[in-house]
C-alpha atoms as a PDB file:
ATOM      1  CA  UNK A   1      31.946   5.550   5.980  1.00  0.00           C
ATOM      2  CA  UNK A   2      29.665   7.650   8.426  1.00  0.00           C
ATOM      3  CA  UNK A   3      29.500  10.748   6.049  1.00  0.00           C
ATOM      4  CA  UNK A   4      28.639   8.443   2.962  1.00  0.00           C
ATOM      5  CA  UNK A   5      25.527   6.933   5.293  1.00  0.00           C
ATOM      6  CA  UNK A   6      24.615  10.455   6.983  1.00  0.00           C
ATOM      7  CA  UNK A   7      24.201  11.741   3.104  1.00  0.00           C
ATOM      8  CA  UNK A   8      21.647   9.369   2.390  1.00  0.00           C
ATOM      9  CA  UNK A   9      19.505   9.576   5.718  1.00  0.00           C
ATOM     10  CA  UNK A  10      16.485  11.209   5.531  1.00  0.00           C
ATOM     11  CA  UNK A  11      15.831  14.725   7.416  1.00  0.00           C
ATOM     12  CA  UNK A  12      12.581  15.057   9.489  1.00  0.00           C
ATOM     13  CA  UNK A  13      11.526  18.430   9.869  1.00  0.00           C
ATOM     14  CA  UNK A  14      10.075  20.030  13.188  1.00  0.00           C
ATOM     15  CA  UNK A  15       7.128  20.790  10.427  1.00  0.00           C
ATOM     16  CA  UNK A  16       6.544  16.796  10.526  1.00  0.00           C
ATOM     17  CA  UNK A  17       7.083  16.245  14.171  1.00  0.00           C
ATOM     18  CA  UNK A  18       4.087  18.671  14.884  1.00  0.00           C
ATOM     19  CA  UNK A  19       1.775  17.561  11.973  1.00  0.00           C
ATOM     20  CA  UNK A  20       2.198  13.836  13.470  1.00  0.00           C
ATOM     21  CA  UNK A  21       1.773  15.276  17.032  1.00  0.00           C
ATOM     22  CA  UNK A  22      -1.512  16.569  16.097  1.00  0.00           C
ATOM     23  CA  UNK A  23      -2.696  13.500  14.158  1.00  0.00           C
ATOM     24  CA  UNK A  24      -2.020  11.323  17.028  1.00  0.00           C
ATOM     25  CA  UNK A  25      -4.102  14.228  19.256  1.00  0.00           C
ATOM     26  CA  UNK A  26      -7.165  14.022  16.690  1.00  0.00           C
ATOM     27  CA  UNK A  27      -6.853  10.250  16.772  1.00  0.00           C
ATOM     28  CA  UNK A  28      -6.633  10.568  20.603  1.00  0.00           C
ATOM     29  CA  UNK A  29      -9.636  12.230  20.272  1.00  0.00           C
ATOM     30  CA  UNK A  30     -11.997  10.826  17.817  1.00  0.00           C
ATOM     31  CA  UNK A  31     -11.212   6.879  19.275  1.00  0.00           C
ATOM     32  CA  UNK A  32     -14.111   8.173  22.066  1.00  0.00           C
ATOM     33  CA  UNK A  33     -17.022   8.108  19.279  1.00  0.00           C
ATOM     34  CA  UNK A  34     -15.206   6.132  16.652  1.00  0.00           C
ATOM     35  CA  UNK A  35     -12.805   3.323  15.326  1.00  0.00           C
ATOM     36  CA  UNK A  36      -9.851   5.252  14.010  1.00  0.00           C
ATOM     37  CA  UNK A  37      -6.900   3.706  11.576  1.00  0.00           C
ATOM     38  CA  UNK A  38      -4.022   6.338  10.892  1.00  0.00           C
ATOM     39  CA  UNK A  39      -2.734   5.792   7.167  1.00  0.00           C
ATOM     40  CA  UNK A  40       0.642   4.693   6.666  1.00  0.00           C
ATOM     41  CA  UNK A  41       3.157   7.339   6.453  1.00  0.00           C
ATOM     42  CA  UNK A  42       4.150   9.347   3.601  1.00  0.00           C
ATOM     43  CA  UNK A  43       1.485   7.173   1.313  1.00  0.00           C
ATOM     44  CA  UNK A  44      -1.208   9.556   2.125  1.00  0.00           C
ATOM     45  CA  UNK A  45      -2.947  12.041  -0.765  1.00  0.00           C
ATOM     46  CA  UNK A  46      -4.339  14.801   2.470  1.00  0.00           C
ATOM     47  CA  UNK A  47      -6.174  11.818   4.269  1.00  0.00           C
ATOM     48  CA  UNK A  48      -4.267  11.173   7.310  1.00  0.00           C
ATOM     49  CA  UNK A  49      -6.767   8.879   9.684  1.00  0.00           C
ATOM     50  CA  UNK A  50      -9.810   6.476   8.680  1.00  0.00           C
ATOM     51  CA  UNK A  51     -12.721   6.536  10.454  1.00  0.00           C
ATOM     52  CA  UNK A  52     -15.840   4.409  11.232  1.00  0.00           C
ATOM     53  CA  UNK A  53     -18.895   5.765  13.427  1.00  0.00           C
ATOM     54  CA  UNK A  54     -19.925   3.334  16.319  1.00  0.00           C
ATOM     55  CA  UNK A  55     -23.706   3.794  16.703  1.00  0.00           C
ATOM     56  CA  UNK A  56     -25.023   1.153  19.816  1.00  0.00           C
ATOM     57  CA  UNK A  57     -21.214  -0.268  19.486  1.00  0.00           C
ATOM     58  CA  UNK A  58     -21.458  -1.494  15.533  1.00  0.00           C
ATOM     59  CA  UNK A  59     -19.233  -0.081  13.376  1.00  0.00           C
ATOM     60  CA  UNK A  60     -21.306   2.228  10.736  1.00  0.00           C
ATOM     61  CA  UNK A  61     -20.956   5.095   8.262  1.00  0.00           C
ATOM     62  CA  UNK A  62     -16.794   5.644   7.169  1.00  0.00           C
ATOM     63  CA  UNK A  63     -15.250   8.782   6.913  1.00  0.00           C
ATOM     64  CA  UNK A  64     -11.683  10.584   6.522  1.00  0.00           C
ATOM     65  CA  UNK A  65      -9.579  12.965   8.428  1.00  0.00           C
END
């Protein structure tokens, strides 16, 4: 029963564990000027973080990562 699961299980590359590494680092980053949302997994089209600039503390202009 184990081989018939294993078959169907997704494979995460080390490819994947360093893009996501370095998402969460530009997140990291970026939260010091800016709200930042990440985009849900694997639904993304190259955008992998939204932004919104904090000018005086209000949320302004949106961007993308």
């Amino acid at each position: 029963m184990n081989d018939k699961f294993n078959q169907f299980r997704k494979r995460i590359g080390s490819s994947q564990v360093i893009g996501s590494r370095g998402e969460m680092y530009i997140a990291f980053l970026l939260s010091q000027y800016c709200l930042v949302r990440p985009v849900a997994n694997g639904t993304d089209d190259g955008v992998d973080l939204y932004c919104e600039a904090l000018i005086e503390g209000v949320p302004h202009s949106h961007f993308w990562v």
